[in-house]
N, C-alpha and C. Protein backbone atom coordinates (compact mmCIF):
# COMPACT_ATOMS: atom_id res chain seq x y z
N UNK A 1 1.07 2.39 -21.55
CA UNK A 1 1.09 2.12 -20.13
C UNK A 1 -0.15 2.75 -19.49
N UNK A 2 -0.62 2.13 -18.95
CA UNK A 2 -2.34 2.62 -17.98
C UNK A 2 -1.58 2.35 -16.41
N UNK A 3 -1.92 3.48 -15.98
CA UNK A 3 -1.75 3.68 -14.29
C UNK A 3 -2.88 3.82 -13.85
N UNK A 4 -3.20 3.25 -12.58
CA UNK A 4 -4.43 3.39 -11.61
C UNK A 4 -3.81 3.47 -10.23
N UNK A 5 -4.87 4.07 -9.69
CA UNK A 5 -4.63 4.14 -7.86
C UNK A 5 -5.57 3.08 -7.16
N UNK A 6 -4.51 2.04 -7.22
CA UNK A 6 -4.94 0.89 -6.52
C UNK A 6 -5.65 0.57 -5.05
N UNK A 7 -4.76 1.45 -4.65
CA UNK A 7 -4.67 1.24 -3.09
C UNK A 7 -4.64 2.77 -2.39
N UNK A 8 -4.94 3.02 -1.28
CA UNK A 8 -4.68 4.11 -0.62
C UNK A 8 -4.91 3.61 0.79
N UNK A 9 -3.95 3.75 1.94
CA UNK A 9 -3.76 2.73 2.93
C UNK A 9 -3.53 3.74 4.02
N UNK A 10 -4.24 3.37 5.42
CA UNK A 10 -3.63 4.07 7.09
C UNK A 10 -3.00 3.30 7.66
N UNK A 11 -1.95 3.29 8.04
CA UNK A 11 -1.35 2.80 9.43
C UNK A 11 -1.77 2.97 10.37
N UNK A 12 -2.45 1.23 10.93
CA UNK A 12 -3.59 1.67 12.07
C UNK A 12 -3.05 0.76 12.99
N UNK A 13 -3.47 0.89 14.44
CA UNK A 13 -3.50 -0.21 15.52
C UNK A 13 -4.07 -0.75 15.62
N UNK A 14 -4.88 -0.65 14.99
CA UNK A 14 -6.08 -2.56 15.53
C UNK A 14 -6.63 -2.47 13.32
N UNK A 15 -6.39 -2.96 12.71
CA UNK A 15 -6.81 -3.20 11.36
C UNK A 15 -8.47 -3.81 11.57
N UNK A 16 -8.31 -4.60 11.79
CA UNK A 16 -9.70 -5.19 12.47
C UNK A 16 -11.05 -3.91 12.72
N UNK A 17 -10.45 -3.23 13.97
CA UNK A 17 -11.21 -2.46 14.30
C UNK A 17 -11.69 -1.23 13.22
N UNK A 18 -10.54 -1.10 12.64
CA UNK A 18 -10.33 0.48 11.79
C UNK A 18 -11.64 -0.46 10.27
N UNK A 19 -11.54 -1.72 10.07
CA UNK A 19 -12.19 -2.00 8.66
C UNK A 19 -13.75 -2.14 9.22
N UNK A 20 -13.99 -2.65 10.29
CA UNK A 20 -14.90 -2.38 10.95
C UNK A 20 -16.01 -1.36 11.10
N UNK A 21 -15.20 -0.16 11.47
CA UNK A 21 -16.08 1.02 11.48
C UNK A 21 -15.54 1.41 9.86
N UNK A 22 -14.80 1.78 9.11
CA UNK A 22 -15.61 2.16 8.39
C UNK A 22 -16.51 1.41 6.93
N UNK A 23 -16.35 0.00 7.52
CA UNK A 23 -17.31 -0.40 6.79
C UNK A 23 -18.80 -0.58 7.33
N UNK A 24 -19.10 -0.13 8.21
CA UNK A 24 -19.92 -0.02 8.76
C UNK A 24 -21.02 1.23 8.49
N UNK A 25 -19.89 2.22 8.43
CA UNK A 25 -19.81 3.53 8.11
C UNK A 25 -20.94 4.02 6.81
N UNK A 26 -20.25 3.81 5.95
CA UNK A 26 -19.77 3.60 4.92
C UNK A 26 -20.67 2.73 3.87
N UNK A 27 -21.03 1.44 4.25
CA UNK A 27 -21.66 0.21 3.97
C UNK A 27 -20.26 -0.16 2.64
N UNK A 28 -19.26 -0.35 3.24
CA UNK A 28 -18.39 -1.07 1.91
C UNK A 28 -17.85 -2.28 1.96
N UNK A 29 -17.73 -2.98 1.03
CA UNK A 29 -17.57 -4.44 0.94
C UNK A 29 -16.50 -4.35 1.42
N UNK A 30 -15.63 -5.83 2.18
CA UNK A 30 -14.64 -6.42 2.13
C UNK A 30 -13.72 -6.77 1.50
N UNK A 31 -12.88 -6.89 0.88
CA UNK A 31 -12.06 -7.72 0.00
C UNK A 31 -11.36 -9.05 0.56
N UNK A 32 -12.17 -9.47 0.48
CA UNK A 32 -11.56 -11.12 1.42
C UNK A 32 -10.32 -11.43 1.15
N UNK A 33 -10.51 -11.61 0.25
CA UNK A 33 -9.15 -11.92 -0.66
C UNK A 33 -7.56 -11.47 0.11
N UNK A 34 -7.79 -10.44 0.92
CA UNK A 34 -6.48 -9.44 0.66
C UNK A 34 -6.50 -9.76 2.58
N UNK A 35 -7.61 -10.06 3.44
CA UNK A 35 -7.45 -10.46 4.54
C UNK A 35 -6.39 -11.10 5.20
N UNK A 36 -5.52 -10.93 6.07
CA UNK A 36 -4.23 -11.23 6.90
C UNK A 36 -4.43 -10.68 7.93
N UNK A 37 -3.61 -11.36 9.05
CA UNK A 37 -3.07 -10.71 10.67
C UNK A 37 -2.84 -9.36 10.07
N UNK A 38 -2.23 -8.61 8.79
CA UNK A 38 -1.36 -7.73 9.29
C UNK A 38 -2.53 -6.34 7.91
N UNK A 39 -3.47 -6.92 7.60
CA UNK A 39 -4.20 -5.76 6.33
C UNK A 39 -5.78 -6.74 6.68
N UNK A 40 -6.46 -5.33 6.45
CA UNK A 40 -8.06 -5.47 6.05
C UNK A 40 -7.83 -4.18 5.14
N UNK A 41 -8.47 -4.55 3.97
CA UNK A 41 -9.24 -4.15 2.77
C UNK A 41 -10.45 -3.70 2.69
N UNK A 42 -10.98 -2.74 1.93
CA UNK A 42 -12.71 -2.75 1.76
C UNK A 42 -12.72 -1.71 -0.10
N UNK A 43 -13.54 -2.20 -0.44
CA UNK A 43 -13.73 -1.32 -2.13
C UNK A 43 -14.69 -0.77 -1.66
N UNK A 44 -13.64 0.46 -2.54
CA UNK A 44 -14.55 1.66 -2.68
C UNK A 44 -14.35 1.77 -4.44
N UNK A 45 -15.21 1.49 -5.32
CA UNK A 45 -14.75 1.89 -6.58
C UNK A 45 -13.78 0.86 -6.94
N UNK A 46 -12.88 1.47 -7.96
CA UNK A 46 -11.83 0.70 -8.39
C UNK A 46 -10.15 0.52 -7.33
N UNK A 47 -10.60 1.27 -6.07
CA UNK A 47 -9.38 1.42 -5.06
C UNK A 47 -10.13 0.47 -4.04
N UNK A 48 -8.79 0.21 -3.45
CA UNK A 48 -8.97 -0.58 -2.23
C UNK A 48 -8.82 0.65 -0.92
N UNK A 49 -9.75 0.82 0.19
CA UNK A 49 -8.98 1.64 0.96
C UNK A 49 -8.74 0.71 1.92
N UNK A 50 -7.24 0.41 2.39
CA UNK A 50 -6.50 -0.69 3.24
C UNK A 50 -6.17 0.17 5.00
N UNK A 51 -6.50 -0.96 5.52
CA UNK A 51 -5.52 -0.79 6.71
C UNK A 51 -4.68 -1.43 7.10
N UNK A 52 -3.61 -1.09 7.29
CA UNK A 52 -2.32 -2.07 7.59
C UNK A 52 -1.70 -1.74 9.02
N UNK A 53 -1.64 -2.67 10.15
CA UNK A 53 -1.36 -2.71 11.02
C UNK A 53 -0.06 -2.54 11.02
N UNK A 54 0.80 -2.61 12.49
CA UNK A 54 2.20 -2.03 13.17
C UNK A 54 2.96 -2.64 12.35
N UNK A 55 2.67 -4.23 11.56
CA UNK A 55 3.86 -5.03 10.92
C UNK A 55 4.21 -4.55 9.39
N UNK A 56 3.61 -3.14 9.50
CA UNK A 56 3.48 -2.73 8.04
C UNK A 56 4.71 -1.87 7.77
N UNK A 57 4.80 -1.37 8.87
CA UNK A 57 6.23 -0.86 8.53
C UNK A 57 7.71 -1.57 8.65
N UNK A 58 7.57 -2.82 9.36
CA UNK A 58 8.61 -3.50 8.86
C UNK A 58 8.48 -4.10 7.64
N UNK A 59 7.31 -4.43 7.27
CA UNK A 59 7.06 -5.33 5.44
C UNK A 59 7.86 -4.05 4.39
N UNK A 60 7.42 -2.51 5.09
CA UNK A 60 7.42 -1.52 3.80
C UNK A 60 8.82 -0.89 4.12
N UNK A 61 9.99 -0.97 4.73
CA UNK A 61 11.22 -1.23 5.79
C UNK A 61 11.12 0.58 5.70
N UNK A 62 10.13 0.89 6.68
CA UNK A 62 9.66 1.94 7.11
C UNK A 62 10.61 2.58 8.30
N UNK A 63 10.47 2.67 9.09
CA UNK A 63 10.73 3.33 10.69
C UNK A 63 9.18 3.74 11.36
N UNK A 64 9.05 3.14 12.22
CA UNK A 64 7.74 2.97 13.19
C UNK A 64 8.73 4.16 13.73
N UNK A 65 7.15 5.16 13.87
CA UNK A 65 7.93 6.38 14.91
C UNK A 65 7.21 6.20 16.30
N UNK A 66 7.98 6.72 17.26
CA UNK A 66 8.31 6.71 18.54
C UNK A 66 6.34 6.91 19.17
N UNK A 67 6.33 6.68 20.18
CA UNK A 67 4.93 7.19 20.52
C UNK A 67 4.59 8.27 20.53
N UNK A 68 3.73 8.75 20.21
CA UNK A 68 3.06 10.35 20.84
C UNK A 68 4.11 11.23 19.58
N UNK A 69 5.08 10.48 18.29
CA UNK A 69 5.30 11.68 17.39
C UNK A 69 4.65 11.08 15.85
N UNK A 70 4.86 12.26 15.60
CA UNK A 70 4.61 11.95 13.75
C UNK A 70 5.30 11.05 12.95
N UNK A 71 5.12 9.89 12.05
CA UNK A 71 5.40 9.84 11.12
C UNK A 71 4.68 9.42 10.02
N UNK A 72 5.03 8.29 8.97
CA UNK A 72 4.44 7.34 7.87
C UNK A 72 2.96 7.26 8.46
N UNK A 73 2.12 7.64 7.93
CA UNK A 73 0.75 7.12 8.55
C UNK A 73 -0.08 6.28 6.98
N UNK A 74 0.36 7.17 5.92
CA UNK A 74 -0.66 7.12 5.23
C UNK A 74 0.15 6.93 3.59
N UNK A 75 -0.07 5.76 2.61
CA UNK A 75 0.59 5.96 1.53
C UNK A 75 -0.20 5.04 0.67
N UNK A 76 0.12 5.90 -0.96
CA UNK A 76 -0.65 5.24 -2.05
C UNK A 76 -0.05 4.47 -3.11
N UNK A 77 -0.83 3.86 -2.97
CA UNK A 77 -0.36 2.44 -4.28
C UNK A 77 -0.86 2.42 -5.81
N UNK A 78 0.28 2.91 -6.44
CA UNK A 78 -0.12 2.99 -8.35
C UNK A 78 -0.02 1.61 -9.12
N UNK A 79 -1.16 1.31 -9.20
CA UNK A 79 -1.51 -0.44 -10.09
C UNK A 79 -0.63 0.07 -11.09
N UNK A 80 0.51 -0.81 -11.28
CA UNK A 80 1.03 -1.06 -12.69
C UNK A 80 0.40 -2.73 -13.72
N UNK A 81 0.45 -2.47 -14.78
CA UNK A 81 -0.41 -3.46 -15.84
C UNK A 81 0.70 -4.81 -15.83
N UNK A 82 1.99 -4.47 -15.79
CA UNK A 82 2.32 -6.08 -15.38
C UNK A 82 3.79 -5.66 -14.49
N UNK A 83 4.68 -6.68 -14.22
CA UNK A 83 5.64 -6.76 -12.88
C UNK A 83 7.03 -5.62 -14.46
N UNK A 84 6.97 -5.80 -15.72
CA UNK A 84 8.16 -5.14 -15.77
C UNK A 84 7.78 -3.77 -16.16
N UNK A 85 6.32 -3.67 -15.87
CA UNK A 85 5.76 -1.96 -15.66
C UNK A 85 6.33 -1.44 -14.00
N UNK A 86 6.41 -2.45 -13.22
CA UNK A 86 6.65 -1.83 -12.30
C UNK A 86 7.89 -1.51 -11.81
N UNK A 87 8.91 -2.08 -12.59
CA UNK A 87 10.63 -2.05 -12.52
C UNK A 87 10.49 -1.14 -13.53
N UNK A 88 10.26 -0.44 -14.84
CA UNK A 88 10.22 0.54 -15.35
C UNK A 88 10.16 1.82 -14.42
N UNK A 89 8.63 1.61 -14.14
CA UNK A 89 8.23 2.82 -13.61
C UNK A 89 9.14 3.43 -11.85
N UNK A 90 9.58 2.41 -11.73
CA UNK A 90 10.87 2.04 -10.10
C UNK A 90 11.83 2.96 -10.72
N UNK A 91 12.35 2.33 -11.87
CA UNK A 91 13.88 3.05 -12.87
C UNK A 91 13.04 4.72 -12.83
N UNK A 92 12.41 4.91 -13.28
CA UNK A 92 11.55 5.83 -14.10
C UNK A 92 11.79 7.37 -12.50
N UNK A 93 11.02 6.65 -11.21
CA UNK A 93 10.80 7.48 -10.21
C UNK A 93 11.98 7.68 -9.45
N UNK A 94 12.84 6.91 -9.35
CA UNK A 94 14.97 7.38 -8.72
C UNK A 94 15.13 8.17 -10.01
N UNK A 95 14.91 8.17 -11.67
CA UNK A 95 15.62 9.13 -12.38
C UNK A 95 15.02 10.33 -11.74
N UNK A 96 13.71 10.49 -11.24
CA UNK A 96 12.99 11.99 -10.98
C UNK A 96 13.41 11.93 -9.44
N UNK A 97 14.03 11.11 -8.91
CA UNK A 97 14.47 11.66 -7.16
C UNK A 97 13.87 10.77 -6.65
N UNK A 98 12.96 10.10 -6.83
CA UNK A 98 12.93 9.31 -5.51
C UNK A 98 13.70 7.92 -4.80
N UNK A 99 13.35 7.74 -3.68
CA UNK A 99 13.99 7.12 -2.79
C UNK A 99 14.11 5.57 -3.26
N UNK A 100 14.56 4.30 -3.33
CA UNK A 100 13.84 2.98 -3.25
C UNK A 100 13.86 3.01 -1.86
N UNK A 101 12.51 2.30 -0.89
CA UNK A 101 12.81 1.73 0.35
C UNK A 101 13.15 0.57 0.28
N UNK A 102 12.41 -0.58 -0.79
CA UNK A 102 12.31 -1.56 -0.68
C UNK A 102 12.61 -1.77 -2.22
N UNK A 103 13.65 -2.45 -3.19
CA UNK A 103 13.17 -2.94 -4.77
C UNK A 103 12.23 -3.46 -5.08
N UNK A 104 12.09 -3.14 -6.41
CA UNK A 104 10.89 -4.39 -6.67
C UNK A 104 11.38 -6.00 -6.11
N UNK A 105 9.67 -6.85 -5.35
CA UNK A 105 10.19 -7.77 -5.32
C UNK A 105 8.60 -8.12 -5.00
N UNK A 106 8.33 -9.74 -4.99
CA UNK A 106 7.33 -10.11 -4.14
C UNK A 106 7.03 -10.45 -2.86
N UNK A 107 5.72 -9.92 -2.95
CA UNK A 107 5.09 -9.70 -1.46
C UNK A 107 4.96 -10.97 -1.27
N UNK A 108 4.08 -10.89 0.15
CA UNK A 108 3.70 -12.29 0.69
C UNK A 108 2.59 -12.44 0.63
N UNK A 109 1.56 -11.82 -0.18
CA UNK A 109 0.57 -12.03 -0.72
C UNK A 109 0.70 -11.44 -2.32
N UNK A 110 1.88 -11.76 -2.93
CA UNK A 110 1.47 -12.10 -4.27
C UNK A 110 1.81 -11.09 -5.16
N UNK A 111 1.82 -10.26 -4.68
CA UNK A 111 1.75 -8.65 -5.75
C UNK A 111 3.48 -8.77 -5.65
N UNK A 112 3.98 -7.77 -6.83
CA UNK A 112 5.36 -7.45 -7.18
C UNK A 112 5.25 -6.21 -6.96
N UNK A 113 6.25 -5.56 -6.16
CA UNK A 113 6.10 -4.55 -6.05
C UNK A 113 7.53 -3.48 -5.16
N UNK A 114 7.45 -2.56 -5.38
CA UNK A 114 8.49 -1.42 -5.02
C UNK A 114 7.85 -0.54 -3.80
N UNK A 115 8.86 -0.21 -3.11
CA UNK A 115 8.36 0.50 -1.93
C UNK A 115 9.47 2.03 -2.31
N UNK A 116 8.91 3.69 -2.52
CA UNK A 116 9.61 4.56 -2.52
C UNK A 116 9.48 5.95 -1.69
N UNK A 117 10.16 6.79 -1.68
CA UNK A 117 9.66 8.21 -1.48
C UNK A 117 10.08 9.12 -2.28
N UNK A 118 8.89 9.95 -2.75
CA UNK A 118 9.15 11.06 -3.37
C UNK A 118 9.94 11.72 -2.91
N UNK A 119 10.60 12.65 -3.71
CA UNK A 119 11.54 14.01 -2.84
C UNK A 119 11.27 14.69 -2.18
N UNK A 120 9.68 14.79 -1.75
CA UNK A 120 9.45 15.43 -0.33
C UNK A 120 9.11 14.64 0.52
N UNK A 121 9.68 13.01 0.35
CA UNK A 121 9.33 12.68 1.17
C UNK A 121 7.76 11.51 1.89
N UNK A 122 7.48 11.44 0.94
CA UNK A 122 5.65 11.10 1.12
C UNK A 122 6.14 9.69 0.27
N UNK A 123 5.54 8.48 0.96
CA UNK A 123 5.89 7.21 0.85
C UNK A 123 4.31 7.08 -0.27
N UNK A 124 5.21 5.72 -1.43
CA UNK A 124 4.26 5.57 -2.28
C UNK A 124 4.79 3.96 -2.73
N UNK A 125 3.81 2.90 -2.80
CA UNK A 125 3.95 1.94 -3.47
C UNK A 125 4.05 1.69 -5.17
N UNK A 126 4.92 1.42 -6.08
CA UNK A 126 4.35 0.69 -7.07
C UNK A 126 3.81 -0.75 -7.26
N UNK A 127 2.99 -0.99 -7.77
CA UNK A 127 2.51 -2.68 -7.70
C UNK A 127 1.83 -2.96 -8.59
N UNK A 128 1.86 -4.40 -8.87
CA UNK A 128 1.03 -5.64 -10.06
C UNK A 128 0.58 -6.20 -9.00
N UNK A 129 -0.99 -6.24 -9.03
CA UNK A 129 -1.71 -7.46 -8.31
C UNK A 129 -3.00 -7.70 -8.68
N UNK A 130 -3.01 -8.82 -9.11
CA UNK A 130 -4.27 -8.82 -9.90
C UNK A 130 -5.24 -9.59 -9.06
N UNK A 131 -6.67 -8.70 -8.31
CA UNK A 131 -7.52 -9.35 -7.45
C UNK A 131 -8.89 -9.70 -8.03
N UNK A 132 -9.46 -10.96 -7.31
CA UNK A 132 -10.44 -11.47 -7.99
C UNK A 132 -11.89 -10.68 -7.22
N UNK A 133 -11.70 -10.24 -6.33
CA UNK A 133 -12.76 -10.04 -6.01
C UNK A 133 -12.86 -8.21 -5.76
């Protein structure tokens, strides 16, 4: 089994704006590919760093916290090598405590994937998605 850190993602208010500056920043490509109303993408390396707008926490069946407090801002995504690596590794992370938010299932762009939290708490994707660009 080979694990990678696919993804590492902010919960932002304007996605647009947030891929914007720091690709600007930065000078980092796009990932077209992964473009929607609700995510902008940009590679850095072999990770995507994503922004996912307000509809992200209903896709990831989160809880949007209240204005002006803390919550979910920020969570990482472990590339699994195919969809029954990622129901393994799902079984694998409830035997060590963590949460399911979401089962494995498919997205709406394609990837299979599990939504969890560790036992302290800190939200983490598993996922298969294989991108072309």
């Amino acid at each position: 089994m080979t694990i990678s850190l696919s993804f590492t993602s902010l919960l932002v208010a304007e996605p647009d704006r947030s891929v914007a500056f720091y690709a600007d920043v930065f000078g980092l490509p796009e990932v077209a590919s992964l473009a929607s109303p609700h995510f902008r993408g940009l590679r850095i390396g072999p990770t995507v760093l994503g922004f996912s707008g307000p509809k992200a926490y209903e896709l990831l069946h989160l809880t949007e916290p209240a204005p002006g407090s803390v919550g979910v801002d920020t969570f990482l995504t472990f590339e699994a090598a195919s969809i029954e690596e990622v129901d393994e590794l799902t079984d694998r992370a409830t035997a060590h405590g963590a949460t399911v938010l979401a089962p494995p299932a498919e997205t709406y762009y394609g990837a299979w994937q599990a939504v969890l939290a560790d036992p302290d708490g800190h939200v983490f994707r598993i996922n298969h998605l294989r991108l072309d660009d």
